[in-house]
Protein backbone atom coordinates (compact mmCIF):
# COMPACT_ATOMS: atom_id res chain seq x y z
CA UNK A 1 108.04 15.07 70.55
CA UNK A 2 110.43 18.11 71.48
CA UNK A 3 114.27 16.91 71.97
CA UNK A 4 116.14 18.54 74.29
CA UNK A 5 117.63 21.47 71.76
CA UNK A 6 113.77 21.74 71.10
CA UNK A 7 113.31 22.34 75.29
CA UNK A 8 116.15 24.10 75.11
CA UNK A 9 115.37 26.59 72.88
CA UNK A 10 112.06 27.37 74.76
CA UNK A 11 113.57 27.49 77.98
CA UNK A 12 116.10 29.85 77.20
CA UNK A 13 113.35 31.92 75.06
CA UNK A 14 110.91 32.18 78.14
CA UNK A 15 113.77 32.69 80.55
CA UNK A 16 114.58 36.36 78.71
CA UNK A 17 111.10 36.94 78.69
CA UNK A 18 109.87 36.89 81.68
CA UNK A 19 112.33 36.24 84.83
CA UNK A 20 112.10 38.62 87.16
CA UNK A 21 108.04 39.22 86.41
CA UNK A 22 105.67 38.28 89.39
CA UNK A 23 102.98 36.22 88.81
CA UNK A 24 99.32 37.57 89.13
CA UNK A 25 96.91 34.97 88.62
CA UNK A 26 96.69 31.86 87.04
CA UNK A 27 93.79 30.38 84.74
CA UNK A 28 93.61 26.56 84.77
CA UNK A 29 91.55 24.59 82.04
CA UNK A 30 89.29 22.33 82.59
CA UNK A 31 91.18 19.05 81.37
CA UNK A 32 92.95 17.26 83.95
CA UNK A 33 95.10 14.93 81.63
CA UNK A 34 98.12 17.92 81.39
CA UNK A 35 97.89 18.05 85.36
CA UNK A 36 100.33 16.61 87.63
CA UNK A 37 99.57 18.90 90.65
CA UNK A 38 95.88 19.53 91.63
CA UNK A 39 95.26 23.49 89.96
CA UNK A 40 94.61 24.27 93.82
CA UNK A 41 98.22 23.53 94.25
CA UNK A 42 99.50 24.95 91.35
CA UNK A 43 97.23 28.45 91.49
CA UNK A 44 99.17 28.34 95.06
CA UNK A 45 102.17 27.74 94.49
CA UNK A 46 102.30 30.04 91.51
CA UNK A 47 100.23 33.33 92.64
CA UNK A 48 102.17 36.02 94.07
CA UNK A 49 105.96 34.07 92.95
CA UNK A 50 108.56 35.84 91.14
CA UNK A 51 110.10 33.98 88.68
CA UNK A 52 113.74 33.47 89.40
CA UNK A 53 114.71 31.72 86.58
CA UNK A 54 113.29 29.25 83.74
CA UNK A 55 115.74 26.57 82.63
CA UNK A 56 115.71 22.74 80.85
CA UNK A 57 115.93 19.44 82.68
CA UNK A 58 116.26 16.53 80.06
CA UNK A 59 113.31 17.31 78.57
CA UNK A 60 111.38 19.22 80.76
CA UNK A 61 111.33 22.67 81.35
CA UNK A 62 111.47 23.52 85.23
CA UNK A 63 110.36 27.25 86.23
CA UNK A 64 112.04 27.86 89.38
CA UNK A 65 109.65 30.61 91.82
CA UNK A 66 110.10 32.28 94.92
CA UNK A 67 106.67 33.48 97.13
CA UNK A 68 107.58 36.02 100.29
CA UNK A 69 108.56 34.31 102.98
CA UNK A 70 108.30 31.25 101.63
CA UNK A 71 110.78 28.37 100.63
CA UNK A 72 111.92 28.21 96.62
CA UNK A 73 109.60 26.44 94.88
CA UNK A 74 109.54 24.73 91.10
CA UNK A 75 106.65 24.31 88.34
CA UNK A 76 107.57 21.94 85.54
CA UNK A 77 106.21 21.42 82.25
CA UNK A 78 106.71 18.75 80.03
CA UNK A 79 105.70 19.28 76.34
CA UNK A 80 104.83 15.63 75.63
CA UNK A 81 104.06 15.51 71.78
CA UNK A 82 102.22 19.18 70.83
CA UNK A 83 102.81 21.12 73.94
CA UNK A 84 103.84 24.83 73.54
CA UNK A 85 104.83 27.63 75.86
CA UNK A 86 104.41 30.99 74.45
CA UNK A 87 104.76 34.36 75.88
CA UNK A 88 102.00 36.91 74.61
CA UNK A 89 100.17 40.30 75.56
CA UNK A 90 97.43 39.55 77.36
CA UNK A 91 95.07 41.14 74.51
CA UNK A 92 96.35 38.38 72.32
CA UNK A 93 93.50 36.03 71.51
CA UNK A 94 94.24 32.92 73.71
CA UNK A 95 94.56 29.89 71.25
CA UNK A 96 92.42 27.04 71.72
CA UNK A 97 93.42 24.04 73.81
CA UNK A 98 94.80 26.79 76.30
CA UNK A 99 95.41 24.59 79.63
CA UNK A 100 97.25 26.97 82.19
CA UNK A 101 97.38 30.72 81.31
CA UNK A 102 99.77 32.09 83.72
CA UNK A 103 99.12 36.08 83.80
CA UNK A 104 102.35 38.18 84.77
CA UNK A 105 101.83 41.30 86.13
CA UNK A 106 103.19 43.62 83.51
CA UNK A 107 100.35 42.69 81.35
CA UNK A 108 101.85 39.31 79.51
CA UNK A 109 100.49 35.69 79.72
CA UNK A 110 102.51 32.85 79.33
CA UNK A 111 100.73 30.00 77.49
CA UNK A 112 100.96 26.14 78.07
CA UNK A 113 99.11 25.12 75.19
CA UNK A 114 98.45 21.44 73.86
CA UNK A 115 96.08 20.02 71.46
CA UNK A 116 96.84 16.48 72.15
CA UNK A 117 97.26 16.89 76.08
CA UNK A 118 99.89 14.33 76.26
CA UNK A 119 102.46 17.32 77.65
CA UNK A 120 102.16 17.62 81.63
CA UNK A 121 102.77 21.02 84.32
CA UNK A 122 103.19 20.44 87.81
CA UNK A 123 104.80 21.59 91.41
CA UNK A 124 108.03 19.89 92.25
CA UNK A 125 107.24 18.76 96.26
CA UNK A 126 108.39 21.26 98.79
CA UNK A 127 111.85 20.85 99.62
CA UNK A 128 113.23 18.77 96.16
CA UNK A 129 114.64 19.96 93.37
CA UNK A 130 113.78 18.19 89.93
CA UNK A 131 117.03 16.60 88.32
CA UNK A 132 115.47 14.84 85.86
CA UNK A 133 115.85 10.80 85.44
CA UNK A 134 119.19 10.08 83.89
CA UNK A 135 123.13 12.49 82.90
CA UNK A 136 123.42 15.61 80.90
CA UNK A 137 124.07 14.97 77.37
CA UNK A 138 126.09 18.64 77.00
CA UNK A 139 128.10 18.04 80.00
CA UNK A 140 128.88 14.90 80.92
CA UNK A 141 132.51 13.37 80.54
CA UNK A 142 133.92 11.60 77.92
CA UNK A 143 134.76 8.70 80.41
CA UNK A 144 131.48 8.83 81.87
CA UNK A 145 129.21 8.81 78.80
CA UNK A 146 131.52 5.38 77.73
CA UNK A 147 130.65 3.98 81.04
CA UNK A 148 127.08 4.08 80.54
CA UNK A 149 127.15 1.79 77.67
CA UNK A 150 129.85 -1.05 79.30
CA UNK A 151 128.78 -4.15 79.12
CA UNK A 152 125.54 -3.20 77.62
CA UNK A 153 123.70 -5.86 75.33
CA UNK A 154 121.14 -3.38 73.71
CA UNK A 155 121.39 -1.72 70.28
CA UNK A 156 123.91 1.75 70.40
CA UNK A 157 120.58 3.62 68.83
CA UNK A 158 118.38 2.18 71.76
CA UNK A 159 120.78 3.39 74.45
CA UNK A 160 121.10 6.74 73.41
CA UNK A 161 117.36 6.72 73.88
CA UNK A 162 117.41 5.68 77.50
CA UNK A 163 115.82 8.67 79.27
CA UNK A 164 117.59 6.37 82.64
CA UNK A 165 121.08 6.85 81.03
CA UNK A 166 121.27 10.03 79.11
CA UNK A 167 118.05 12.50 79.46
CA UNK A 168 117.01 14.36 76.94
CA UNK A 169 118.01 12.74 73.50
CA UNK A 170 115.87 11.76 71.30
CA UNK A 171 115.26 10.12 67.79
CA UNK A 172 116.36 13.01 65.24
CA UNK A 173 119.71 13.47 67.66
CA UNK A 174 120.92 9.65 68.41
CA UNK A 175 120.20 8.90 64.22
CA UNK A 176 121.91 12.61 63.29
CA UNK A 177 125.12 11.92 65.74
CA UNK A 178 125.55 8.35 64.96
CA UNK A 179 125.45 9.00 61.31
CA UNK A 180 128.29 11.92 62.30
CA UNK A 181 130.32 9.09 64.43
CA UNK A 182 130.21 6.54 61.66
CA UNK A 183 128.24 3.94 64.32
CA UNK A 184 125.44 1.86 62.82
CA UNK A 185 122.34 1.93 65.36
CA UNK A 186 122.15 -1.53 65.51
CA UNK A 187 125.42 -2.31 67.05
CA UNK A 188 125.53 -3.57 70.89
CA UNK A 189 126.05 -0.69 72.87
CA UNK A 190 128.80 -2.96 74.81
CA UNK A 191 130.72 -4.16 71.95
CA UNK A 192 131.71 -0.46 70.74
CA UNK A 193 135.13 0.45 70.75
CA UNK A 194 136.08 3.45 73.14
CA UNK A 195 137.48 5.51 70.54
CA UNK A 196 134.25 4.90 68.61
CA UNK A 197 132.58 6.02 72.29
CA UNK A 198 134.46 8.66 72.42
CA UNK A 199 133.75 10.45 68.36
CA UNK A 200 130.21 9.98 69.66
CA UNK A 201 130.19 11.48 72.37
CA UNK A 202 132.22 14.31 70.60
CA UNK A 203 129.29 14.38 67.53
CA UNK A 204 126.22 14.09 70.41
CA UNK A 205 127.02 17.16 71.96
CA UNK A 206 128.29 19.14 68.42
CA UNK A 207 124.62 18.03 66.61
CA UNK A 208 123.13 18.88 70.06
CA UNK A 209 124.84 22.50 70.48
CA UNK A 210 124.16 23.64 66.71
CA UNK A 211 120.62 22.31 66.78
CA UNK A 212 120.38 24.97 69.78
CA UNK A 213 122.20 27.37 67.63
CA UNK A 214 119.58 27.09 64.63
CA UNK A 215 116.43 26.95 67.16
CA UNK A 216 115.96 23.30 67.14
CA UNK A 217 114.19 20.84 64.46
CA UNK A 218 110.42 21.69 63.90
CA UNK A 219 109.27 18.53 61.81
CA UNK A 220 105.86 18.58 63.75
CA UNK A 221 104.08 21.28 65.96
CA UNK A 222 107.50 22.60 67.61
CA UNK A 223 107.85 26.33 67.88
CA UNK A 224 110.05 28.43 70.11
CA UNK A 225 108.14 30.47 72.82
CA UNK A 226 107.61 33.25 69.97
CA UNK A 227 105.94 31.06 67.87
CA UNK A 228 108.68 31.11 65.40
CA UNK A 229 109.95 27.40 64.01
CA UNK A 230 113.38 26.13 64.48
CA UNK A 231 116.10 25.41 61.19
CA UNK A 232 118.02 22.38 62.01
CA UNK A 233 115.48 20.04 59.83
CA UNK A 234 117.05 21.93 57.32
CA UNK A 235 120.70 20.26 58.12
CA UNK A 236 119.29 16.52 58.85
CA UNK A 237 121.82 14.30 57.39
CA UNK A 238 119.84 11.35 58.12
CA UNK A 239 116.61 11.47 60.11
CA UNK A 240 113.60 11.42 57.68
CA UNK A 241 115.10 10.73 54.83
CA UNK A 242 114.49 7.89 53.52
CA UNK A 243 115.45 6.46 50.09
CA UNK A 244 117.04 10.15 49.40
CA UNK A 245 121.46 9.74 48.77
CA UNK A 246 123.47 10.10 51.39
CA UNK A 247 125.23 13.44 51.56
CA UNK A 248 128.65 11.85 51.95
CA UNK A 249 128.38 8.90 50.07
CA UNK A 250 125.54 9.00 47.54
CA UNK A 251 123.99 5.71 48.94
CA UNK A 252 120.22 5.83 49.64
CA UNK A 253 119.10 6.45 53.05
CA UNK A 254 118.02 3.91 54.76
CA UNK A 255 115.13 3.20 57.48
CA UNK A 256 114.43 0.66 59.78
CA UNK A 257 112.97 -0.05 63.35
CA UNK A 258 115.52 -0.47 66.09
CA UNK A 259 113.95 -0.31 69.79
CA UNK A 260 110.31 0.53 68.93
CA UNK A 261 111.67 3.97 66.62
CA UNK A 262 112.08 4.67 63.14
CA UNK A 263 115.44 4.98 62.93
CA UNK A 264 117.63 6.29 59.65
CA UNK A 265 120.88 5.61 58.86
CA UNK A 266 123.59 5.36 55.81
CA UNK A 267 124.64 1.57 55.19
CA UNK A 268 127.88 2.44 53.43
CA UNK A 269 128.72 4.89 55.81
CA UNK A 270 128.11 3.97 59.39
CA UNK A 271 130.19 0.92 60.25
């Protein structure tokens, strides 16, 4: 599933590409699994809007849209596990398992496709504004991301995964910045020292802003809204590497299941 420098990536990558354009049409599939809006409400909301801006949530991407003389309004699209959202000329052959083909009206289409149909697009009800489920991994405080865990009796690696408590990080990114903090993901998020809170909070948002950097991990179906694959899989220190030596240490990597996820770590190294 896309993490958020994944999201990221393709936010930012639609966002040059098409705010400003109004919206033509829209073509909705006939699948209803990626649907959280009827496609009544989303042809709609959509047809006629300008796009104002395209930005990441957590995880989700959230299109905000303006309609004459109408309030502000917001799609969202979650990729789930094989969702992309790609920006092509509209004489571009549309790739299979096409669900919403949003046509622009300088010729373009941009593309939520997903083979698996586990990724969902929708319209935010009138008058909200999405803020996703849980704090900002590249902003919040030092002091506040150490409060989240207080008292905590759940594994460090399990935390980190709580969409409630910190949205957007996901497996590769809570093994990759524990490994850089020194923390073994089995530890009780409570019983961690606050200097140990606060190097991980410190190697969270470092793995998370040069996995943005390099275009995110593709270890799966992720590409950018281009269709181009990300790099950082090529600087994993950790995450899929199993049995492989450590690249500080020598040690074999090391993988075990902590909170329902593989999860990869460095037994000599993280403490």
């Amino acid at each position: 599933m896309p993490e958020l420098p994944e999201v990221e990536t393709v936010a930012n990558g639609v966002n040059e590409r098409v705010r400003g354009a109004r919206i033509d049409a829209v073509t909705i599939g006939p699948h209803k699994e990626p649907l959280k809006s009827t496609p009544s409400h989303i042809e709609e909301t959509l047809t006629g809007a300008k796009i104002e801006h395209v930005r990441r949530v957590g995880k989700t991407i959230v299109m905000d849209v303006k309609q004459r003389n109408k309030k502000p309004a917001q799609a969202t699209i979650h990729l789930g596990m094989t969702g992309r959202l790609l920006v092509s000329q509209r004489d571009v052959p549309v790739p299979p398992h096409t669900h919403v083909n949003i046509h622009l009206h300088d010729g373009r289409d941009l593309r939520f496709v997903d083979p698996r149909r586990f990724g969902r697009v929708g319209i935010v009800d009138e008058g909200t504004t999405y803020e996703g489920p849980g704090k900002e991994p590249l902003t919040i405080s030092a002091d506040d991301f150490a409060a989240l865990f207080k008292n905590r009796k759940i594994a460090i690696k399990a935390a980190l995964l709580n969409q409630s408590l910190l949205h957007g990080v996901g497996n590769i990114y809570a093994d990759e910045s524990l490994f850089r903090a020194g923390i073994r993901p089995t530890r009780p998020a409570g019983k961690i020292k606050r200097a140990e809170l606060d190097k991980l909070h410190a190697s969270l948002q470092a793995v998370l802003k040069h996995a943005i950097k390099l275009g995110g991990s593709s270890v799966s179906d992720y590409v950018d809204a281009d269709g181009v694959r990300g790099f950082f899989q090529l600087e994993h220190r950790v995450y899929s590497r199993t049995g492989e030596p450590c690249l500080d240490c020598g040690k074999p990597i090391e993988k075990i299941v902590v909170g329902g996820r593989s999860t990869h770590f460095c037994k000599h190294c993280q403490k």
